[in-house]
Protein backbone atom coordinates (compact mmCIF):
# COMPACT_ATOMS: atom_id res chain seq x y z
CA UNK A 1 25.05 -84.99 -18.58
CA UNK A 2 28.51 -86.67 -18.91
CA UNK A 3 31.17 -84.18 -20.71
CA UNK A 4 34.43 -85.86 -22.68
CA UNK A 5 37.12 -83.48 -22.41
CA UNK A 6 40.57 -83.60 -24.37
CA UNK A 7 43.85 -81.76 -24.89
CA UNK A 8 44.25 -80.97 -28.48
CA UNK A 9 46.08 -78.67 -31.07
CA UNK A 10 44.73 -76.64 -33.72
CA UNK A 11 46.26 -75.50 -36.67
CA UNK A 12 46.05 -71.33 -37.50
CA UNK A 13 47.94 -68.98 -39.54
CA UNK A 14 51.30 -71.19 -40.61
CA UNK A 15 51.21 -72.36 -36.58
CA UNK A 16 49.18 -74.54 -34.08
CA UNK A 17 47.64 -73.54 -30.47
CA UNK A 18 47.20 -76.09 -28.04
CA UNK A 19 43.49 -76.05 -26.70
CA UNK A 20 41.60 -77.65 -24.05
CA UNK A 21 38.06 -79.07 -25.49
CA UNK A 22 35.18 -79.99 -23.29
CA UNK A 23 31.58 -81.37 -24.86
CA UNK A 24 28.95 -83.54 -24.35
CA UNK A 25 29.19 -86.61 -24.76
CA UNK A 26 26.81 -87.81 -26.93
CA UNK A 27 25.71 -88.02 -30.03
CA UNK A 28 23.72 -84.83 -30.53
CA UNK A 29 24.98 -81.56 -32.39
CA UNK A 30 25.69 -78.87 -30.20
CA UNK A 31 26.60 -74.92 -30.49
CA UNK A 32 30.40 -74.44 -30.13
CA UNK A 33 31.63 -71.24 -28.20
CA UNK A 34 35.49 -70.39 -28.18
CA UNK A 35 36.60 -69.62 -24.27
CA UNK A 36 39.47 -67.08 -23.91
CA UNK A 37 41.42 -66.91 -20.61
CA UNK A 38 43.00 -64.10 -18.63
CA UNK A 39 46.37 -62.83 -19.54
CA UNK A 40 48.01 -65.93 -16.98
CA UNK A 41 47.06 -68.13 -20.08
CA UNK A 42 45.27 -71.35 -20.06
CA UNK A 43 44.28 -72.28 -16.79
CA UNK A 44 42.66 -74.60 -13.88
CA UNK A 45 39.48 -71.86 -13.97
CA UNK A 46 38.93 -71.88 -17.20
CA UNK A 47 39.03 -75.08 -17.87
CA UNK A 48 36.79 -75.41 -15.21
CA UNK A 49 34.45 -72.78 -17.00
CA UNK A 50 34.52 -74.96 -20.20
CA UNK A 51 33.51 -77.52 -18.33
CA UNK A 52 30.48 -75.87 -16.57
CA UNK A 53 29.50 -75.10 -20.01
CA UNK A 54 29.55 -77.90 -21.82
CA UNK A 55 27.30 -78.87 -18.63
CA UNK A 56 24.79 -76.31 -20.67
CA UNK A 57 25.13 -77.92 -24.02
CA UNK A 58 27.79 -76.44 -25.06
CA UNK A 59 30.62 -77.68 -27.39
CA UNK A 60 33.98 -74.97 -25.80
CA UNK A 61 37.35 -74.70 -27.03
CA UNK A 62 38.99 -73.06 -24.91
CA UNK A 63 42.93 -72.16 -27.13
CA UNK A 64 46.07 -71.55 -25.05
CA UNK A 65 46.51 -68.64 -26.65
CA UNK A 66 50.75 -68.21 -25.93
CA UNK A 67 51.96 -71.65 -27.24
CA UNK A 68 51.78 -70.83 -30.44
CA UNK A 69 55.49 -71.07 -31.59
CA UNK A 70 55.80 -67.40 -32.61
CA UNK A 71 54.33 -66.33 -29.09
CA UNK A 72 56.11 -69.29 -26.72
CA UNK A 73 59.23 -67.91 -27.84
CA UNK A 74 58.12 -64.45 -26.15
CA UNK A 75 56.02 -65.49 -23.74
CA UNK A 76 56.13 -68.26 -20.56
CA UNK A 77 53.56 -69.07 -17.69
CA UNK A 78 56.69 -67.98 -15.40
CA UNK A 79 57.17 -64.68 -17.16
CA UNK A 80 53.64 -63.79 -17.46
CA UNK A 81 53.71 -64.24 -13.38
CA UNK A 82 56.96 -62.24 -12.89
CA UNK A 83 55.54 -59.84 -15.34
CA UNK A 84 52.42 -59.45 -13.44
CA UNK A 85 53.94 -59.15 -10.33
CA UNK A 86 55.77 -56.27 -10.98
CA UNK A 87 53.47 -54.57 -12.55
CA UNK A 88 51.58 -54.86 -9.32
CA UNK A 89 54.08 -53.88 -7.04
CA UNK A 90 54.08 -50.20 -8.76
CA UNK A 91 51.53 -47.30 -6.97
CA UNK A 92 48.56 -46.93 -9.60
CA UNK A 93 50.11 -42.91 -9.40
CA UNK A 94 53.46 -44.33 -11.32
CA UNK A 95 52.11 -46.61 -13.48
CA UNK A 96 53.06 -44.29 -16.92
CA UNK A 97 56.03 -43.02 -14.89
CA UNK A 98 58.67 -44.47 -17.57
CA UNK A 99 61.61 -43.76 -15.19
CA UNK A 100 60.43 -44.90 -12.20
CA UNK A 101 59.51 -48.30 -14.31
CA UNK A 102 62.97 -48.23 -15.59
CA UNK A 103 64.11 -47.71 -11.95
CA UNK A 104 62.09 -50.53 -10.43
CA UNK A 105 63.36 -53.14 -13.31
CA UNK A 106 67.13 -52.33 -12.31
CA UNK A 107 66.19 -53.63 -8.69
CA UNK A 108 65.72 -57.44 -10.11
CA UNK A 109 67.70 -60.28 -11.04
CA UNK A 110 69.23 -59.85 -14.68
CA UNK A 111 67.17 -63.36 -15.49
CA UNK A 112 64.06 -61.62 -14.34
CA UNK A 113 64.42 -58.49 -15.93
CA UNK A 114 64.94 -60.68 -19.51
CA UNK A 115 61.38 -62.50 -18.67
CA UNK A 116 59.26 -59.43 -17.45
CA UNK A 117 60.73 -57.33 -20.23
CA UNK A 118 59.83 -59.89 -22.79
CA UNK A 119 56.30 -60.20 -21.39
CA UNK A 120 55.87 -56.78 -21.07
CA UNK A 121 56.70 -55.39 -24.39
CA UNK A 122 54.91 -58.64 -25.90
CA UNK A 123 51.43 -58.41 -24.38
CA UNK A 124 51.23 -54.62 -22.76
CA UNK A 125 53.15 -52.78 -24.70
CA UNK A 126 52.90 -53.78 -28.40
CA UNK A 127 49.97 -56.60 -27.98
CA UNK A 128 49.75 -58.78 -31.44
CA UNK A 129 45.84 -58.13 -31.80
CA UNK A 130 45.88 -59.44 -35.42
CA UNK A 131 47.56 -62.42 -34.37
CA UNK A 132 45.81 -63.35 -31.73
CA UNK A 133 42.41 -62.91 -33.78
CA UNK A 134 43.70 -64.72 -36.46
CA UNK A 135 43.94 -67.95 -33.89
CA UNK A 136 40.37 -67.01 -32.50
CA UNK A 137 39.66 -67.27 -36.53
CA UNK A 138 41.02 -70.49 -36.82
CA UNK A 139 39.63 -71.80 -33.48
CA UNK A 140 35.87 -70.81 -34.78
CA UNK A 141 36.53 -72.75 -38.10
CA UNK A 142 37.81 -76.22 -35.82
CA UNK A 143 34.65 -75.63 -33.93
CA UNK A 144 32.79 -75.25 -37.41
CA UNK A 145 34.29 -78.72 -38.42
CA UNK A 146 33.93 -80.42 -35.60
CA UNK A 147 31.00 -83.00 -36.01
CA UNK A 148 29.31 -82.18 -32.37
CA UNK A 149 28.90 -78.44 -33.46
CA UNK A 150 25.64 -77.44 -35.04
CA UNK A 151 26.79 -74.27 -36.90
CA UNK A 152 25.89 -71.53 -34.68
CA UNK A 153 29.23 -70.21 -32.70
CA UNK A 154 29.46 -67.97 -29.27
CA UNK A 155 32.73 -66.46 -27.78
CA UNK A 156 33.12 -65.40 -24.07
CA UNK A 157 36.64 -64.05 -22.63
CA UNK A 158 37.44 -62.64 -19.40
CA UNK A 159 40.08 -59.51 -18.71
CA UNK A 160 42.46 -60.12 -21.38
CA UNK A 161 40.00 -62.69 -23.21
CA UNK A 162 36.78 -60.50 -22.53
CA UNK A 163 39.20 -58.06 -24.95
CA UNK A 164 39.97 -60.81 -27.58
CA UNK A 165 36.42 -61.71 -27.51
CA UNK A 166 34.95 -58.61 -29.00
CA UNK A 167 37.96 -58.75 -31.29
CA UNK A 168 36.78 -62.25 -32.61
CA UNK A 169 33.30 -60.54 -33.01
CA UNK A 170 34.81 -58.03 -34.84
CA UNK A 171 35.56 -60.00 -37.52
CA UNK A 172 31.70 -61.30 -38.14
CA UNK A 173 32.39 -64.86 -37.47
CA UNK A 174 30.59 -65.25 -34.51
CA UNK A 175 27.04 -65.11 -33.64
CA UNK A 176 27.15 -64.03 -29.86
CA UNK A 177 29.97 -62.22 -28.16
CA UNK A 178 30.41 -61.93 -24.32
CA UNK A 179 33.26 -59.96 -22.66
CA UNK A 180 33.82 -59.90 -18.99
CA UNK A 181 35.64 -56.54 -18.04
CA UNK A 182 37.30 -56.92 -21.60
CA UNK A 183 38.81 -53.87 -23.38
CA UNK A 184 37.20 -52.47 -26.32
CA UNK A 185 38.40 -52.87 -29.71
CA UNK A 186 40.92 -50.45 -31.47
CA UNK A 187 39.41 -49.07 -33.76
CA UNK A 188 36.23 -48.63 -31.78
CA UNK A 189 34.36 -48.57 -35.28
CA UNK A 190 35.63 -52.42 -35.80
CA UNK A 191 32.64 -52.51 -33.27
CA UNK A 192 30.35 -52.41 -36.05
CA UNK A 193 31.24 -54.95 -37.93
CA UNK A 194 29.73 -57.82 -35.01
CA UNK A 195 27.32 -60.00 -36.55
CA UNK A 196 24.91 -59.86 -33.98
CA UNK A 197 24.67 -59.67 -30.46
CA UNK A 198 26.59 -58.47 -27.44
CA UNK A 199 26.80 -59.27 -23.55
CA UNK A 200 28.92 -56.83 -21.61
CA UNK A 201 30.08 -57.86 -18.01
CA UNK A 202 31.81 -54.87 -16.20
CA UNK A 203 32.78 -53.91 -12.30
CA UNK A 204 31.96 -51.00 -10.91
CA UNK A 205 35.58 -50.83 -9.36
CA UNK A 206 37.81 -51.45 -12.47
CA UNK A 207 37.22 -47.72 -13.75
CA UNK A 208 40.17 -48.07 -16.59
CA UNK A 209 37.78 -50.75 -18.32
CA UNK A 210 34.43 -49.62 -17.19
CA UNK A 211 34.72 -46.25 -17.94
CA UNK A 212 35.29 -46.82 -21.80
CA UNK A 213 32.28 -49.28 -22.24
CA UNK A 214 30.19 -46.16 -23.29
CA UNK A 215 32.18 -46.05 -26.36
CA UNK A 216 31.79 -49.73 -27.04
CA UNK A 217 27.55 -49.69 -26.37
CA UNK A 218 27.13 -46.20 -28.92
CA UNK A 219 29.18 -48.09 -31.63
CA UNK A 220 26.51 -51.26 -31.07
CA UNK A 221 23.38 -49.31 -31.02
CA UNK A 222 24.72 -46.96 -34.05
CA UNK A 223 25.16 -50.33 -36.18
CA UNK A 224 21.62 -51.43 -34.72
CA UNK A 225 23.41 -54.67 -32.96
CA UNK A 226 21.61 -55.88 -29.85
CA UNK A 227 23.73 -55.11 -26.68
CA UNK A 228 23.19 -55.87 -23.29
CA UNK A 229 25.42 -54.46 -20.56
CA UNK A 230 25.51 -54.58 -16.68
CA UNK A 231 27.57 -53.47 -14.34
CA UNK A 232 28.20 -55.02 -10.70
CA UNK A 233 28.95 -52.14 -8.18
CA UNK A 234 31.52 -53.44 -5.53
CA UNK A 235 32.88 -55.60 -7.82
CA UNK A 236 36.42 -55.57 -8.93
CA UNK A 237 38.55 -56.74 -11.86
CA UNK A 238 38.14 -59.94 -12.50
CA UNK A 239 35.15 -60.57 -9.61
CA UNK A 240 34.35 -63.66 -11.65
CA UNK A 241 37.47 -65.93 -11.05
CA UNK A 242 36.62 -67.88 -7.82
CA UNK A 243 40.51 -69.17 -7.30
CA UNK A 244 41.27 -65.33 -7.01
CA UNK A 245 39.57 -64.83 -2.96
CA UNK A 246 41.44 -61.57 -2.92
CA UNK A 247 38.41 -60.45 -5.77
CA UNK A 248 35.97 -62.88 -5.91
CA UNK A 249 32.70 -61.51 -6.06
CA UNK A 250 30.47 -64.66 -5.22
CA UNK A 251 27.37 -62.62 -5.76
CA UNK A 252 28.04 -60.94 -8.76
CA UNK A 253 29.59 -64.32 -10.64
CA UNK A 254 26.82 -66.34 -9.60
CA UNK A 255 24.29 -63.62 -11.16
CA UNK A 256 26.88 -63.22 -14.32
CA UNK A 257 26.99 -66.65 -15.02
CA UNK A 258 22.90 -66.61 -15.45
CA UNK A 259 22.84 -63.78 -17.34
CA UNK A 260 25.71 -65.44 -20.08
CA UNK A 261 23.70 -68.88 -19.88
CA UNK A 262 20.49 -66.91 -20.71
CA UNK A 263 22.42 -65.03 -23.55
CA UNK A 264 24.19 -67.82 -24.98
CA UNK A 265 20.56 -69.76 -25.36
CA UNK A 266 18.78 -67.02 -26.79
CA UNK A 267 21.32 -66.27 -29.50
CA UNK A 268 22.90 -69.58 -30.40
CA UNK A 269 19.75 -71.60 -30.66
């Protein structure tokens, strides 16, 4: 199957996101399904995962999710990196340890203190949810107009975007919702309010995200949604990115992927 693909930008709440669009090319209507990256943004592997699903049938926007012009002014590619690093480099043990944080940020440049501390307070430690959703929103309604979608609308994220994926379904405008090692929704009662169906993806190594999923599956199942969850043991955080070695799971993506192909045709037929 050939598959166009195109750089675009999408209007949303008084702002535009640039997006990365792959499709069939042809002349056939198509279910759309909105792609959210990791927290590094918009990137080679998820384009490439757009990509492998239009392959499918699939019509995926996949929004850059920090070039909106509220967010770019917060958050860059470099700072999310710096950011990320740091974080890192602290012992699990001192991760809430506010001084030894503090302590740790005196130790780099003044320039990289600025970036980490803008990234840090942006996405970890007062995360625009609402925003964010509201640009999912508005990517589900450029799918809805696009003339290659046929109506019916998916979203899959992964770590970060597995997160803002059940926060898209949480707003009932999506007919299938996948999250890969995603957090759950705050509320955990917004959980409710999915439309329809749910595909969890979890490690058995990433404990802070696995361990809550419980919460997330008895809110489904009270609202009588359909919810299927599995978790790979081994696997760590993020076991589906193949450009990450250090955590690539081969086995467990390769299963993953066949279990969100068979989702995605079951409920967006």
């Amino acid at each position: 199957m050939e598959i166009k693909t195109e750089e675009l930008k999408y209007k949303t709440v008084g702002d535009e996101v640039s997006a990365y669009l792959a499709r069939p090319d042809d002349n056939e209507k198509h279910p759309g399904i909105v792609l959210i990256h990791e927290i590094f943004g918009l990137d080679h592997h998820i384009k490439d995962v757009a990509v492998r699903l239009a392959a499918m049938g699939y019509v995926v926007l996949a929004p850059d999710l920090f070039t909106s012009s509220e967010l770019s002014a917060k958050i860059t590619k470099e700072g999310i990196t710096k950011a990320m690093n740091f974080i890192m480099s602290i012992p699990p043990e001192k991760q809430r340890d506010e001084a030894y944080r503090a302590e740790q940020m005196s130790k780099l440049s003044e320039e990289d203190q600025k970036a980490v501390s803008s990234t840090y307070e942006t996405l970890f430690m007062h995360r625009p949810v609402e925003l964010l959703t509201g640009y999912l929103s508005s990517a589900v309604d450029f799918l809805n107009a696009h003339p290659s979608v046929n109506g019916k609308i998916g979203s899959v994220g992964f770590c970060f975007g597995g997160g803002m994926s059940i926060s898209l379904g949480c707003t009932g405008k999506v007919d299938a919702v996948a999250i890969f090692y995603g957090e759950n929704p705050e509320p955990i009662e917004k959980a409710k309010n999915v439309k329809h169906s749910v595909l969890g993806i979890y490690a058995g190594e990433d404990m802070r995200i696995t361990s809550k999923m419980p919460e997330l599956v008895k809110q489904l199942v009270e609202a009588k949604k359909s919810v299927h969850v599995k978790v790979y043991p081994g696997a760590y955080h993020a076991f589906f990115n193949d450009t990450r070695p250090q955590i690539y799971n081969e086995k467990a993506a390769k299963d993953a992927w066949i279990l969100l192909i068979d989702f995605f045709r079951e409920n967006l037929k």
